[in-house]
Protein backbone atom coordinates (compact mmCIF):
# COMPACT_ATOMS: atom_id res chain seq x y z
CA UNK A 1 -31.23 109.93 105.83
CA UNK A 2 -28.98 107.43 104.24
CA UNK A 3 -28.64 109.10 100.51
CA UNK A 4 -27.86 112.73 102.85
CA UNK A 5 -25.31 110.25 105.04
CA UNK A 6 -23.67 109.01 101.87
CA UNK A 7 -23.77 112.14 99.77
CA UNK A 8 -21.97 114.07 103.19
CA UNK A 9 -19.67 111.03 103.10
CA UNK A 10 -18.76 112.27 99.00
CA UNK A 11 -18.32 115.77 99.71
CA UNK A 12 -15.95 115.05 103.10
CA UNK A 13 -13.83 112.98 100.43
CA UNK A 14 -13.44 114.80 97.79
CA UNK A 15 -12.87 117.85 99.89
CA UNK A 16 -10.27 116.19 101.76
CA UNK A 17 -8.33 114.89 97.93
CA UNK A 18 -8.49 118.86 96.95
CA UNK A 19 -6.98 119.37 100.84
CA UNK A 20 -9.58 122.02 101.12
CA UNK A 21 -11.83 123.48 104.12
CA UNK A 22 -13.94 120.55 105.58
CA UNK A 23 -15.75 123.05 108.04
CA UNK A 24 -17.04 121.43 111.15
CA UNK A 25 -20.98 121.36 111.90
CA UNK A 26 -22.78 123.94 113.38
CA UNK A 27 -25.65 123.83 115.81
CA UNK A 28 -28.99 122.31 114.80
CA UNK A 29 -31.41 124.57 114.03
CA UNK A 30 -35.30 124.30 114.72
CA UNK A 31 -36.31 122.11 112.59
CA UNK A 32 -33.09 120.66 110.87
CA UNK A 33 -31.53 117.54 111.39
CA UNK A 34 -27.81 116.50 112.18
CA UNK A 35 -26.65 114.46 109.07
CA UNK A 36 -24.31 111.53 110.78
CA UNK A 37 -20.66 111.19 108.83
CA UNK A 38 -20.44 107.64 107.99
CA UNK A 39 -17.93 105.96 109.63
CA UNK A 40 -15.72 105.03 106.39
CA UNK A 41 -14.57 108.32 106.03
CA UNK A 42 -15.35 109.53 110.01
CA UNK A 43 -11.65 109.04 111.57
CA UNK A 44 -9.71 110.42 108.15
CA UNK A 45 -12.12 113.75 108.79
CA UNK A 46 -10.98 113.47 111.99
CA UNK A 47 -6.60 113.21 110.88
CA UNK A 48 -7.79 115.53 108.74
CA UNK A 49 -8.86 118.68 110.76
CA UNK A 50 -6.01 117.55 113.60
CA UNK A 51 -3.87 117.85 110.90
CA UNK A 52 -4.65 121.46 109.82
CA UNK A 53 -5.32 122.60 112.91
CA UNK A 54 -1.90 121.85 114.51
CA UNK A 55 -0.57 123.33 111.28
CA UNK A 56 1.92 120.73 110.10
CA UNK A 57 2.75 118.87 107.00
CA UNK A 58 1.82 115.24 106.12
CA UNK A 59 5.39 115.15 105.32
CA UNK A 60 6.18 116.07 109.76
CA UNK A 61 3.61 114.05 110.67
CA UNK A 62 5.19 111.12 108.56
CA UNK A 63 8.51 111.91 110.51
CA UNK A 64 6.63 112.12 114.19
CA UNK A 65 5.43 108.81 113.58
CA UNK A 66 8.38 107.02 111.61
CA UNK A 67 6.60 106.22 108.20
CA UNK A 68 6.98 107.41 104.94
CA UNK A 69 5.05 110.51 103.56
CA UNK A 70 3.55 108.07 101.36
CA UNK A 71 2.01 106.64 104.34
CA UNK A 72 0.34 109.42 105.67
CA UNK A 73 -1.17 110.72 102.28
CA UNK A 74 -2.49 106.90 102.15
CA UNK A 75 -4.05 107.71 105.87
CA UNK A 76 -6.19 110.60 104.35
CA UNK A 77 -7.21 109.60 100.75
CA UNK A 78 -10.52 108.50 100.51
CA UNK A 79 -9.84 105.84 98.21
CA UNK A 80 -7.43 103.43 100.25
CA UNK A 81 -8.57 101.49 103.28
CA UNK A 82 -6.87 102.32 106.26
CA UNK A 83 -6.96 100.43 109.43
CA UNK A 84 -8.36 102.16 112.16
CA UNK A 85 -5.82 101.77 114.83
CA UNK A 86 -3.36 103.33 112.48
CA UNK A 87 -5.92 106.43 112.48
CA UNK A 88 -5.67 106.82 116.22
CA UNK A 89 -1.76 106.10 116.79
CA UNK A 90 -1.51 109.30 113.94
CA UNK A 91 -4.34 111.03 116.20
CA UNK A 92 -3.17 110.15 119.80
CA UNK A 93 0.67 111.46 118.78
CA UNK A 94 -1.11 114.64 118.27
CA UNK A 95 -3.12 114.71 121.10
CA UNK A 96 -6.50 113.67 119.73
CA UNK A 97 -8.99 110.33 119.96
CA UNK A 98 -11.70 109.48 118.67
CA UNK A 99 -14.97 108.82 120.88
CA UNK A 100 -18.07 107.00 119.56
CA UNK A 101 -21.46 108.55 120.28
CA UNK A 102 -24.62 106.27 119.80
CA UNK A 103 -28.02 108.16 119.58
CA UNK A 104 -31.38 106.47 118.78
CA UNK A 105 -32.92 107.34 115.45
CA UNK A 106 -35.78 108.85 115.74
């Protein structure tokens, strides 16, 4: 479950550097299991889709929040650390949050 976790984690970031589709998980099926994103990368998806689904620029959102553009691109690449309370300021200014859900592994 761990090599799945971290290989979701890979595709999530390199989809997000390309600024393509990151589409959102379906329901389990029978027999399937739900592959956790790992939290590294878990509030950028989460910038990420608020991002393209309110339709604006990284360039507006730099302006809603008063940063540079340079700023925001730093929020979203995969490669730069970026502290989590910066994640949900960007998120909560467009109406998101994050909420932590804790499931035992079976």
């Amino acid at each position: 479950m761990e090599e799945a976790s971290d290989c979701l984690g890979s595709a999530i970031a390199f989809a997000i550097a390309d600024r393509s589709d990151v589409p959102r998980p379906g329901p389990v099926k029978r027999g399937h299991r739900l592959i956790p994103v790992p939290l590294w990368i878990a509030g950028k998806l989460a910038l990420y889709w608020t991002i393209r689904a309110a339709g604006i620029s990284q360039s507006e959102l730099a302006r809603r929040l008063g940063v540079r553009e340079t700023i925001v691109r730093r929020m979203l690449d995969p490669n730069q650390d970026t502290r989590s309370e910066r994640l949900q300021s960007a998120l909560e200014l467009l109406g998101k949050r994050v909420v932590l859900g804790l499931e035992d592994v079976a």
